[in-house]
Protein backbone atom coordinates (compact mmCIF):
# COMPACT_ATOMS: atom_id res chain seq x y z
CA UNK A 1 0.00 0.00 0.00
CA UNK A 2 1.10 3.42 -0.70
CA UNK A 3 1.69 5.65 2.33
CA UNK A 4 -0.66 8.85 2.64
CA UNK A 5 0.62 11.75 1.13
CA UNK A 6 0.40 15.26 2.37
CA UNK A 7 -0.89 18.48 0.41
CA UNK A 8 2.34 20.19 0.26
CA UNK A 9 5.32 17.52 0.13
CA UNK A 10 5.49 17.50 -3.61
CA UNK A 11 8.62 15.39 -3.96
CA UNK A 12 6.90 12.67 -2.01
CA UNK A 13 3.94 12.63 -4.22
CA UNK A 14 5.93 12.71 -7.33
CA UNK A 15 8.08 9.72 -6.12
CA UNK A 16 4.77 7.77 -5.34
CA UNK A 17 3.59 8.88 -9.27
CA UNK A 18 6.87 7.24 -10.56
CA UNK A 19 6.03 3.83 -8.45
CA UNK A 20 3.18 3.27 -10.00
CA UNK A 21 4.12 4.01 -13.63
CA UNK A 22 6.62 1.61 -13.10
CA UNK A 23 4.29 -0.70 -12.50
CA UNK A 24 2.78 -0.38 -16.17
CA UNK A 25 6.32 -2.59 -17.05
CA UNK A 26 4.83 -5.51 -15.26
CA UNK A 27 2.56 -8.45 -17.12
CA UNK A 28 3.41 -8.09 -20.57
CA UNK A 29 5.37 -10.11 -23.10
CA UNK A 30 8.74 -7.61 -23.73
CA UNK A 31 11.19 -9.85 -23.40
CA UNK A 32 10.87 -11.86 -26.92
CA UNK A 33 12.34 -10.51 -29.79
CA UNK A 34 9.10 -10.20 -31.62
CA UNK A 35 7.73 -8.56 -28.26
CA UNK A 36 10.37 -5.99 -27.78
CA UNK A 37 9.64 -5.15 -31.88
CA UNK A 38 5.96 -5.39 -30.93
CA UNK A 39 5.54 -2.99 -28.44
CA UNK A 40 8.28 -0.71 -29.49
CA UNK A 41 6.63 -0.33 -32.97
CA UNK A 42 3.01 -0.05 -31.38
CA UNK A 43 4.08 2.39 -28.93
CA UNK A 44 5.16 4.58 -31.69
CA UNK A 45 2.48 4.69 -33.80
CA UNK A 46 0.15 5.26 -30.65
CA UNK A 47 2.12 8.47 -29.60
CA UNK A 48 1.90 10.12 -33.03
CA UNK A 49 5.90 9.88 -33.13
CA UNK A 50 5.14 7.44 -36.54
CA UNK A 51 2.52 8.90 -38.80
CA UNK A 52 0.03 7.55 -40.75
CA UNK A 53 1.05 5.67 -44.09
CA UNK A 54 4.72 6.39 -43.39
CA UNK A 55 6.37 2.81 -44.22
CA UNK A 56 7.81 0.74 -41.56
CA UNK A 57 11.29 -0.50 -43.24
CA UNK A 58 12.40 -3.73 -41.73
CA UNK A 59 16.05 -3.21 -41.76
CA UNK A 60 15.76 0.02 -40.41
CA UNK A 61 13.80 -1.01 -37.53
CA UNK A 62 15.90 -4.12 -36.82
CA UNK A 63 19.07 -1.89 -36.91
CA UNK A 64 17.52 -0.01 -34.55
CA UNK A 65 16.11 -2.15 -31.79
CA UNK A 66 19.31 -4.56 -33.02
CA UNK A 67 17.26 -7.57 -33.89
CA UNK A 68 17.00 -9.55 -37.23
CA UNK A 69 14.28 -9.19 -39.91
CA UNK A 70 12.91 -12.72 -38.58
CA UNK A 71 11.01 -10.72 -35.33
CA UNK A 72 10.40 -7.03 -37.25
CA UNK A 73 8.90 -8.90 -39.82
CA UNK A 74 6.53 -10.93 -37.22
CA UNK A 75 5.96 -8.28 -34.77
CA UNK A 76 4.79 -6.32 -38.03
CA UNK A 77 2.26 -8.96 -39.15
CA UNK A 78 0.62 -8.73 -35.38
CA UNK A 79 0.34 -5.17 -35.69
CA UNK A 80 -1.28 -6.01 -38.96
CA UNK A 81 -3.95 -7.74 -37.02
CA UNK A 82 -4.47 -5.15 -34.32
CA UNK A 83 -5.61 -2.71 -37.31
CA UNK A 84 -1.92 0.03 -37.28
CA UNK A 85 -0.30 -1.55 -39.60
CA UNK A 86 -1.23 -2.56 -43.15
CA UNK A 87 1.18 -4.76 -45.77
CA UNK A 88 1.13 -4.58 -48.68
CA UNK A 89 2.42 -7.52 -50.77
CA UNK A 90 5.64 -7.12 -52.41
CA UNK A 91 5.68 -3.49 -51.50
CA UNK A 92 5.88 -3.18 -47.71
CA UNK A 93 4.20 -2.19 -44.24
CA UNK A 94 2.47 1.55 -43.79
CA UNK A 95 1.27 2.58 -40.23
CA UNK A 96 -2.80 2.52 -40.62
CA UNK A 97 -3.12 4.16 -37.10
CA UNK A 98 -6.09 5.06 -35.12
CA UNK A 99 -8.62 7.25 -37.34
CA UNK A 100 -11.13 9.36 -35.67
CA UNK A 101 -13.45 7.05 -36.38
CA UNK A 102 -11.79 4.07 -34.29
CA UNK A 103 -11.58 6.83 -31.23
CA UNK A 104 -15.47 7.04 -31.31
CA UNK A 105 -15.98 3.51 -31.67
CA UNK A 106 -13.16 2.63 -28.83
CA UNK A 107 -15.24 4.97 -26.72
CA UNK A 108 -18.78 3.13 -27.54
CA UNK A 109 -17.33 -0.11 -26.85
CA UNK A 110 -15.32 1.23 -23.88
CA UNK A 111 -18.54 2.21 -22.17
CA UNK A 112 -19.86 -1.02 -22.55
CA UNK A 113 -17.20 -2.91 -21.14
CA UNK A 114 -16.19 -0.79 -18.61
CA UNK A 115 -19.84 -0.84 -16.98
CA UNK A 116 -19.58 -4.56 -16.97
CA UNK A 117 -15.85 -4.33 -15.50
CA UNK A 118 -17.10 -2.43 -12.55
CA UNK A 119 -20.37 -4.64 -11.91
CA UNK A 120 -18.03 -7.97 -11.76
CA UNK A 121 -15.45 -5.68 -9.50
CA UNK A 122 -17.91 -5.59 -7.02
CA UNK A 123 -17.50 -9.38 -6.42
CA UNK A 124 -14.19 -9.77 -7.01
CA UNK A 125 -12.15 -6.68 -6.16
CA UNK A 126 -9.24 -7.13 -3.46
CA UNK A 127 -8.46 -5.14 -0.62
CA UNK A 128 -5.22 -3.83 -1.70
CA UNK A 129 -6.60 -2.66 -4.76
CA UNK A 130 -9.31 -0.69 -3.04
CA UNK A 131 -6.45 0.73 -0.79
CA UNK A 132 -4.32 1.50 -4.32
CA UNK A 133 -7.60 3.37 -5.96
CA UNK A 134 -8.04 4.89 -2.59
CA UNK A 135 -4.01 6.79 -2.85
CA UNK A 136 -4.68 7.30 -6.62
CA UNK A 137 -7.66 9.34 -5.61
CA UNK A 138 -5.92 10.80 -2.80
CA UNK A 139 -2.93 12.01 -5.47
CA UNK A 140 -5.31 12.81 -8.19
CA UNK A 141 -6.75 15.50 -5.94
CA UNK A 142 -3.31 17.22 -4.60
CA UNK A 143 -2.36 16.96 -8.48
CA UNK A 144 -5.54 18.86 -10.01
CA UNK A 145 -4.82 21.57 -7.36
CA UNK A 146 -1.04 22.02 -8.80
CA UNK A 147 -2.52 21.49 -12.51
CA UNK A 148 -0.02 18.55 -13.04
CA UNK A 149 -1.63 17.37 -15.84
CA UNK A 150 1.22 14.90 -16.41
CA UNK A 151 0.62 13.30 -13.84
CA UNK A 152 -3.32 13.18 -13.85
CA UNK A 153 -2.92 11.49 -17.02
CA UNK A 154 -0.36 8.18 -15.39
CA UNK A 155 -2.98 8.52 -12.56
CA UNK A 156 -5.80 8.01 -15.04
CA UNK A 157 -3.78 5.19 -16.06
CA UNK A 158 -3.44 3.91 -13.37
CA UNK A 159 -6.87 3.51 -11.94
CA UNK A 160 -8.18 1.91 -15.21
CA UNK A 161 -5.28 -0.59 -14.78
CA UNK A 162 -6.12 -1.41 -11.16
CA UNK A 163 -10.15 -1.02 -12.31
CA UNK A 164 -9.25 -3.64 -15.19
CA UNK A 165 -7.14 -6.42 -12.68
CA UNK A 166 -10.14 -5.80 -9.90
CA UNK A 167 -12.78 -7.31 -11.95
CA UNK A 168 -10.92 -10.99 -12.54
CA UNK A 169 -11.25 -11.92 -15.75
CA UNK A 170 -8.38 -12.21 -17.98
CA UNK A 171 -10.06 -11.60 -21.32
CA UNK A 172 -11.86 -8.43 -20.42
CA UNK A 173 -8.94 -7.22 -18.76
CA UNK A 174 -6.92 -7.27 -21.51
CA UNK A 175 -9.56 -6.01 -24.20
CA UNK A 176 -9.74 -3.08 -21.77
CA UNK A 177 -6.23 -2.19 -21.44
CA UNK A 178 -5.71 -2.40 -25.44
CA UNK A 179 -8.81 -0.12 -26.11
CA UNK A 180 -7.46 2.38 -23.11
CA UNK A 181 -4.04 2.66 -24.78
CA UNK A 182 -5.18 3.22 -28.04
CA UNK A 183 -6.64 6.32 -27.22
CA UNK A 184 -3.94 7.34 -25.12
CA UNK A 185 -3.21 11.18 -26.92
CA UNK A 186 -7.31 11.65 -26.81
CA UNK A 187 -6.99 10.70 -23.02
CA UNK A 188 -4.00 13.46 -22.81
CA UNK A 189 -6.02 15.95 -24.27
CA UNK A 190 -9.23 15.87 -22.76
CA UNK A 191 -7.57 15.79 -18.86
CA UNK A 192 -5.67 18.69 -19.77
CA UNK A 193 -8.30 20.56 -19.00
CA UNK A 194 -8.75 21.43 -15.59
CA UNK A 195 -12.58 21.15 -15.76
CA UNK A 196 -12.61 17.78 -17.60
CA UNK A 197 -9.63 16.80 -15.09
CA UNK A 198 -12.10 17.54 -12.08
CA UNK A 199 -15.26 16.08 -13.12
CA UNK A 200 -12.95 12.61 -13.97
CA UNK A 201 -11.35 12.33 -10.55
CA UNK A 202 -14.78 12.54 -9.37
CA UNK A 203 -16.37 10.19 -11.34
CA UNK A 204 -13.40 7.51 -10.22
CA UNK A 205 -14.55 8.63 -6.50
CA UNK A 206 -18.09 7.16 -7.32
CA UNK A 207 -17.18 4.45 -8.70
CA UNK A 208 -14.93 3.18 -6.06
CA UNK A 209 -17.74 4.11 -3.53
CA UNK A 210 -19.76 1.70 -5.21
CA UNK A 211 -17.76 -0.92 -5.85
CA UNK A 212 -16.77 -0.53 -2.09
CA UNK A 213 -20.43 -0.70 -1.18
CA UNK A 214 -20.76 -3.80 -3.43
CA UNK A 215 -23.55 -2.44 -5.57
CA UNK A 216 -23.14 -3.45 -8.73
CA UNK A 217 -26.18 -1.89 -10.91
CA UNK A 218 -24.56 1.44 -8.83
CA UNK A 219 -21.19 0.65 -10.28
CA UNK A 220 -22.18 -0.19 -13.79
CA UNK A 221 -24.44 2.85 -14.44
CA UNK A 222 -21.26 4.93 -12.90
CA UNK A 223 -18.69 3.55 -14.95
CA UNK A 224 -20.61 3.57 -18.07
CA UNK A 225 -21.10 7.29 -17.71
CA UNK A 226 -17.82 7.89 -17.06
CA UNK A 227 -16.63 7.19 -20.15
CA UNK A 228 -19.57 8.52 -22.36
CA UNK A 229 -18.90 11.91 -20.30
CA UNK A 230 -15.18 11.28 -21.47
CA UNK A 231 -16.11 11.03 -25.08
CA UNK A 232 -18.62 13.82 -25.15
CA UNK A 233 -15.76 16.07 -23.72
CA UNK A 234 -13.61 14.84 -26.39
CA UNK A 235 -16.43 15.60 -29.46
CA UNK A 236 -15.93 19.09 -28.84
CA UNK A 237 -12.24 19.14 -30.26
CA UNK A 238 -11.37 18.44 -33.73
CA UNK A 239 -10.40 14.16 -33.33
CA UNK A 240 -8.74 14.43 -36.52
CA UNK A 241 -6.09 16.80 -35.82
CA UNK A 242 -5.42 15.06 -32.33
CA UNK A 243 -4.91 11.67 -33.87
CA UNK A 244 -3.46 12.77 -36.98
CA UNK A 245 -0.77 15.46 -36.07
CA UNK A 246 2.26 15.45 -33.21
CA UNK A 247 0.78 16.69 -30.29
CA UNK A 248 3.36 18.30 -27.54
CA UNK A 249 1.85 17.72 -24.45
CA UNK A 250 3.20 19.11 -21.80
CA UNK A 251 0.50 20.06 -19.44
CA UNK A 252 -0.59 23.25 -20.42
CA UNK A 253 -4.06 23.75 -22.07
């Protein structure tokens, strides 16, 4: 469990931040050659850095992360099934990329899922993951008073993660974490702003309440809202330009 922070002891807080973005390291397969490509490649088209229908060259890429062809060329073909990456025979591999389109769709299915994540949470959460949404709350707060948006946005994270794990099952778990990456520079932008920042923290208050108070219709409805609330905020910017273009975030609206 984390220890209680203070308002006011900054460095505390922002060494208890790092400790649990470390812990986004844990549970996934990036120790493979193909993995390492995988979520290198992935993690690059998701932050903008690799733009749509720029072509992924595999001996560039292997030079690079100092693999052969063998993984960059598998790692590649996954991608290809996750929808950012399309091959083309005898020509090569473009970055596809999330279009606004797939934002509004990850949104509609989020809110779905998410509702249902929260109801079977209710049953199955732990005790130290109450206590950890409890501190994330707790830090969330102090940061929306500094307007850290940086770190609102690993705390975001965070809950979601320890959200996903509470409601014990595997599969849903990990369709949730996928759809809550992919939207990752939408998340950015919608909690920088301070208002949007507020009403989210909030909305993660309520739905711990009821998942503490094991009422799952409660939790559901809650959840659910949550993220429809998330993508009505983010309607009112233009989706293309924030999946499309480079953004620079760095915590200022």
């Amino acid at each position: 469990m984390l220890q209680r922070t203070e308002p006011g002891n900054a460095d505390k807080v922002s060494s208890e931040v790092s400790g649990l973005n470390g812990l986004e390291e844990q549970k996934e397969d990036k120790y493979s050659l193909r993995g390492k490509v995988f979520h290198h490649v992935r993690e690059e088209i998701l932050s903008g850095k690799l733009k749509p229908n720029e072509e992924l060259r595999e001996v560039a890429i292997g030079e690079e992360l100092g693999v052969s062809r063998t993984p960059v060329r598998e790692a590649l073909r996954q991608l290809e099934l996750e929808g950012l990456v399309r091959i083309i025979p005898n020509k090569g591999a473009y970055v596809r990329g999330i279009s606004a389109k797939d934002v509004l769709d990850i949104y509609s299915i989020r809110a779905r899922l998410e509702g249902l994540c929260a109801r079977m949470a209710t049953s199955a959460i732990k005790e130290e993951q109450l206590e950890q949404l409890e501190e994330i709350i707790l830090l969330s707060k102090y940061h929306e008073q500094h307007q850290h948006f940086e770190q609102l946005f690993v705390l975001d994270s965070k809950f979601h993660e320890v959200l996903y794990e509470a409601c014990d099952s595997k599969m849903l778990e990990h369709l949730l974490k996928d759809f809550h990456h992919y939207v990752q520079r939408v998340r950015k932008t919608s909690l920088s702003k301070q208002q949007r920042a507020e009403k989210s923290t909030k909305e993660h208050e309520a739905i711990m309440e009821a998942i503490k108070e094991k009422n799952p219709d409660h939790a559901d409805q809650l959840a659910t809202l949550h993220v429809l609330n998330t993508m009505k905020h983010v309607k009112r910017y233009r989706i293309e330009e924030i999946v499309e273009e480079q953004e620079d975030f760095n915590g200022k609206n």
